[in-house]
Protein backbone atom coordinates (compact mmCIF):
# COMPACT_ATOMS: atom_id res chain seq x y z
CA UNK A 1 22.70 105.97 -30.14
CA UNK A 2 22.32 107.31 -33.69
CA UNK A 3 20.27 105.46 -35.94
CA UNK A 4 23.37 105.39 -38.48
CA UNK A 5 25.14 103.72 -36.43
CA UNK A 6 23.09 100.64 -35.85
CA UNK A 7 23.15 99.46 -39.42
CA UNK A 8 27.59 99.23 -38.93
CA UNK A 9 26.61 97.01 -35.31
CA UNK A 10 24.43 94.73 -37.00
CA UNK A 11 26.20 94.33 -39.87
CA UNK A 12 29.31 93.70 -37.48
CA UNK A 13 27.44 91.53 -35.47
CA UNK A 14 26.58 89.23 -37.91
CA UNK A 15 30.37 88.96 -39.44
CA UNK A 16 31.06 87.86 -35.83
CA UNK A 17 28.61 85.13 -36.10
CA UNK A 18 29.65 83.82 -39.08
CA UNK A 19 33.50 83.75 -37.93
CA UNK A 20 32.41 81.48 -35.05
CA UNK A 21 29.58 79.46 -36.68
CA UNK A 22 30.01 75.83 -35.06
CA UNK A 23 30.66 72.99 -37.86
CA UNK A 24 28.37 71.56 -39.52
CA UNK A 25 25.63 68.83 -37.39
CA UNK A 26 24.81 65.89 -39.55
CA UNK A 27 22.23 63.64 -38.33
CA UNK A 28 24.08 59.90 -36.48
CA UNK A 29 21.99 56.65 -35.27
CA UNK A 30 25.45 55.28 -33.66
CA UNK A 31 26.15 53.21 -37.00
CA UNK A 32 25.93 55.98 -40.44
CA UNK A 33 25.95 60.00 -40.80
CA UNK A 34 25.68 61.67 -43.82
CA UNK A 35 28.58 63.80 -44.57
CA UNK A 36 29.34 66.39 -48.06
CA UNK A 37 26.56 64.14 -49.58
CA UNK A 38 27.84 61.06 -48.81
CA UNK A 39 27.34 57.95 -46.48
CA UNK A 40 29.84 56.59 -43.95
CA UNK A 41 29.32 53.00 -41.86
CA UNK A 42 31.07 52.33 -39.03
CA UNK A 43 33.61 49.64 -39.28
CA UNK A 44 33.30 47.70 -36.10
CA UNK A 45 36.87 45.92 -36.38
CA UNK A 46 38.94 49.10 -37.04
CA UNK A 47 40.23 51.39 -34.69
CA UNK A 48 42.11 54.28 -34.66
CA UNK A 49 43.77 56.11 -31.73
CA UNK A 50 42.61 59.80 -31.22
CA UNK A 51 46.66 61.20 -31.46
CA UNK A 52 46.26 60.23 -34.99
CA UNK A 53 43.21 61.68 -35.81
CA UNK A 54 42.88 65.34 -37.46
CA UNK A 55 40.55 68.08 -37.64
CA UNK A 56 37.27 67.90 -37.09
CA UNK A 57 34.82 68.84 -39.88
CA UNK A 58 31.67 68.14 -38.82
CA UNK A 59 29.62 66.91 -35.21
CA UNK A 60 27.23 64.56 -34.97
CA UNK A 61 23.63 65.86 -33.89
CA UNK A 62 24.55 64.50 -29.53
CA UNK A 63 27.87 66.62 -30.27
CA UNK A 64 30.84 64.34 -30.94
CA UNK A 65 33.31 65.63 -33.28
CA UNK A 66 33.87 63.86 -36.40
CA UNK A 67 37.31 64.02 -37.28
CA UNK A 68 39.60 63.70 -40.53
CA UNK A 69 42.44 60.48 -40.00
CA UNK A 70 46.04 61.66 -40.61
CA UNK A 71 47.39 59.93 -44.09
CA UNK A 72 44.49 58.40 -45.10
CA UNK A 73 42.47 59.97 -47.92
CA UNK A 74 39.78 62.61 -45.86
CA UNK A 75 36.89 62.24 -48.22
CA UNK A 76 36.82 58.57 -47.38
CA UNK A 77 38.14 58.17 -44.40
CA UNK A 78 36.83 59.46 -40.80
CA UNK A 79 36.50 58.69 -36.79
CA UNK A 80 34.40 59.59 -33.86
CA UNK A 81 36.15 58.83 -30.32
CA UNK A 82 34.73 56.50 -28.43
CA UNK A 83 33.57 58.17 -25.00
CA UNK A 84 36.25 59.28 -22.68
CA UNK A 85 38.94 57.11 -23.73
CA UNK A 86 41.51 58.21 -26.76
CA UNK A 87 40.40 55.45 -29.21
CA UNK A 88 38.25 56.22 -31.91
CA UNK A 89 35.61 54.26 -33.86
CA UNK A 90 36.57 54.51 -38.02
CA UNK A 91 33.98 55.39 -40.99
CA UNK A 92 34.48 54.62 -44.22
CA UNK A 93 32.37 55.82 -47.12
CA UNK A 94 29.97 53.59 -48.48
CA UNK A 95 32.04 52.75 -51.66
CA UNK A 96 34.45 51.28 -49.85
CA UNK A 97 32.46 48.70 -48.00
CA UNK A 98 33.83 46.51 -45.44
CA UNK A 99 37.35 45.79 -45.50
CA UNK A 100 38.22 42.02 -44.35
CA UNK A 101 41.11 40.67 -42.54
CA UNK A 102 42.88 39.54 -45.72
CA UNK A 103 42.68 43.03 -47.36
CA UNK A 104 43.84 44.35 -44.56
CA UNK A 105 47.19 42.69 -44.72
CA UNK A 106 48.51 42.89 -41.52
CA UNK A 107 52.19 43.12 -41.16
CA UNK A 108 52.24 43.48 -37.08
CA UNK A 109 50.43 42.39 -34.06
CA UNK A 110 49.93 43.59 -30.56
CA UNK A 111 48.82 41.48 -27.80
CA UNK A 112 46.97 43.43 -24.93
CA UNK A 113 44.63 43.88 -21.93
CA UNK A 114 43.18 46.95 -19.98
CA UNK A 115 43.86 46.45 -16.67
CA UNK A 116 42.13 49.10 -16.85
CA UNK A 117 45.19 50.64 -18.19
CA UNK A 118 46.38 49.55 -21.88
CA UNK A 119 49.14 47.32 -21.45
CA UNK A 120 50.99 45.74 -23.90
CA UNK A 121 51.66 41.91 -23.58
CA UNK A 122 53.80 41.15 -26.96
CA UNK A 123 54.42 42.60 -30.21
CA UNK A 124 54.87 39.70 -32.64
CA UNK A 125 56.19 40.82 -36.45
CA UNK A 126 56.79 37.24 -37.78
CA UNK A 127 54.97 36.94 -41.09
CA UNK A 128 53.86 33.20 -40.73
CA UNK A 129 52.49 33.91 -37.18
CA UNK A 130 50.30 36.34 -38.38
CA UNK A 131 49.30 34.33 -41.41
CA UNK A 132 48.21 31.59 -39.68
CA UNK A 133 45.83 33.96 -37.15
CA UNK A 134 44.80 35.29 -40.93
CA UNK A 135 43.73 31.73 -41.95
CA UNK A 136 42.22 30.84 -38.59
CA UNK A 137 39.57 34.00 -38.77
CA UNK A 138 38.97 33.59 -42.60
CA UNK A 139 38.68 30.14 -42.80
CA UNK A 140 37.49 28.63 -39.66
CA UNK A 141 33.46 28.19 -39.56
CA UNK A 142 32.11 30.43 -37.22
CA UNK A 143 31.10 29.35 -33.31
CA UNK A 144 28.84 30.17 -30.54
CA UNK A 145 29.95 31.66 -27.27
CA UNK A 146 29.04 29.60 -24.17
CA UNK A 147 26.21 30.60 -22.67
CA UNK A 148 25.55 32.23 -19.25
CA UNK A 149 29.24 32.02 -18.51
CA UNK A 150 31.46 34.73 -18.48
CA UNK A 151 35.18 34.77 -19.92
CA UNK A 152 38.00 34.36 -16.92
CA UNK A 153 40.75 36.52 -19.33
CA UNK A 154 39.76 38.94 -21.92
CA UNK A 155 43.03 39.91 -24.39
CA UNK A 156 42.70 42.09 -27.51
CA UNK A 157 44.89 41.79 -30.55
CA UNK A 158 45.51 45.03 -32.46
CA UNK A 159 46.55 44.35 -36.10
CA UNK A 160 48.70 47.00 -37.87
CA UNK A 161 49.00 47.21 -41.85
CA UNK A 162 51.25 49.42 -44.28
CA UNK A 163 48.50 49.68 -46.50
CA UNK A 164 46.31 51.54 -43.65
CA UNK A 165 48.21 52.98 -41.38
CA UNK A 166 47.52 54.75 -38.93
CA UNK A 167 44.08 52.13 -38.49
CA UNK A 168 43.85 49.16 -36.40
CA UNK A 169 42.24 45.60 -36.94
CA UNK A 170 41.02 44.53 -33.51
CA UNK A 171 40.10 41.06 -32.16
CA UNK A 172 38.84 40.16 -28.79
CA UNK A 173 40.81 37.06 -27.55
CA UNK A 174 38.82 35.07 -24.48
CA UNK A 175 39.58 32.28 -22.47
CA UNK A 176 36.36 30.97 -20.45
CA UNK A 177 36.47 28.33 -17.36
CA UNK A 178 37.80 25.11 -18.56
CA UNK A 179 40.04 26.11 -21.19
CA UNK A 180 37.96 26.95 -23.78
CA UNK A 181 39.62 29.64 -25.95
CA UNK A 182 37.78 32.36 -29.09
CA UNK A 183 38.78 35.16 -31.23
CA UNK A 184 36.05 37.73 -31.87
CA UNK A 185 36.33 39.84 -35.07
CA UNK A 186 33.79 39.84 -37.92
CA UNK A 187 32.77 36.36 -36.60
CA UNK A 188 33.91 34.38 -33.57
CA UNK A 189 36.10 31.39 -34.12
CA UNK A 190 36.94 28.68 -31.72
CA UNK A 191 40.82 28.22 -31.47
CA UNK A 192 42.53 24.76 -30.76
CA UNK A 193 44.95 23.90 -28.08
CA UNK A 194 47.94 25.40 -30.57
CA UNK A 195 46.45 28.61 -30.86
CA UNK A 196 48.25 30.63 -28.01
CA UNK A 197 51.73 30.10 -29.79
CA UNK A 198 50.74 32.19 -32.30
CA UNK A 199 50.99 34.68 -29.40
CA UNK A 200 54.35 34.55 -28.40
């Protein structure tokens, strides 16, 4: 091959490269990543599922894609999928800190389990219904699981808000052996025998 020739290749070559250059890695312990100079947490009540999600502009250093969430501002806002399923954990830049129940301002509420499929138990819209399961997770003191016993039913609640759509607010809703009833968000909470009308 001429020796003119290989300047064009390399040159060519390395346009190539830089057309397909993989996003950028940023550095994740499972919790925070560093992204465009600034620091996203996980929030471990809010969900989002992957169908919502948008492009992905960066990768974690194990290779998950971290991806933008559709209507929500994308320098703020972000989500890693959890595993193999199509939910995905949500990150929210440091400034925002964590958002509670209350901000969150829930306007709907789903009642499910995994069996192992998703499958939806009850969709309740009633405004003092979801007040009162408001009150009962802000203003209850928080509780103690039992100990070595496992839960009999396991039930999540996802919360739904016009403020953050397209995000979730889970709970985890179990009933243990003898009747014994909690919700699980930020805290866990010990319901009362009136609880499960909230539910229906």
């Amino acid at each position: 091959m001429p020796k003119r020739y290989i300047p064009v290749l390399l040159l060519a070559s390395l346009l190539w490269i830089a057309g397909c250059s993989p996003l950028p890695e940023v550095p994740f312990d499972g919790r925070t990543f560093l992204y465009n100079r600034a620091e996203y947490n996980l929030h471990p009540q809010l969900e989002v599922k992957e169908e919502a999600t948008g492009k992905a502009v960066a990768e974690t250093d194990s290779g998950d894609a971290i991806q933008t969430i559709k209507g929500l501002p994308q320098d703020r806002w972000l989500a890693i999928r959890n595993g193999h399923t199509n939910r995905c954990s949500v990150y929210t830049e440091k400034s925002i800190g964590e958002i509670s129940l209350e901000e969150f301002a829930p306007t709907k509420m789903i009642l499910l389990e995994y069996t192992p499929e998703e499958k939806k138990l009850a969709t309740i819209r009633d405004e003092g219904k979801i007040g009162r399961l408001v009150r009962v997770m802000s203003e209850q003191p928080p509780a103690k699981l039992p100990e070595k016993l496992k839960p009999a039913h396991v039930q999540y609640i996802h919360l739904t808000s016009d403020k953050y759509q397209p995000v979730v607010y889970v709970l985890r809703y179990e009933t243990y052996p003898g009747g014994k009833r909690y919700l699980i968000g930020k805290k866990v909470v010990e319901l009362d025998e009136n609880f499960p009308d909230i539910l229906q």
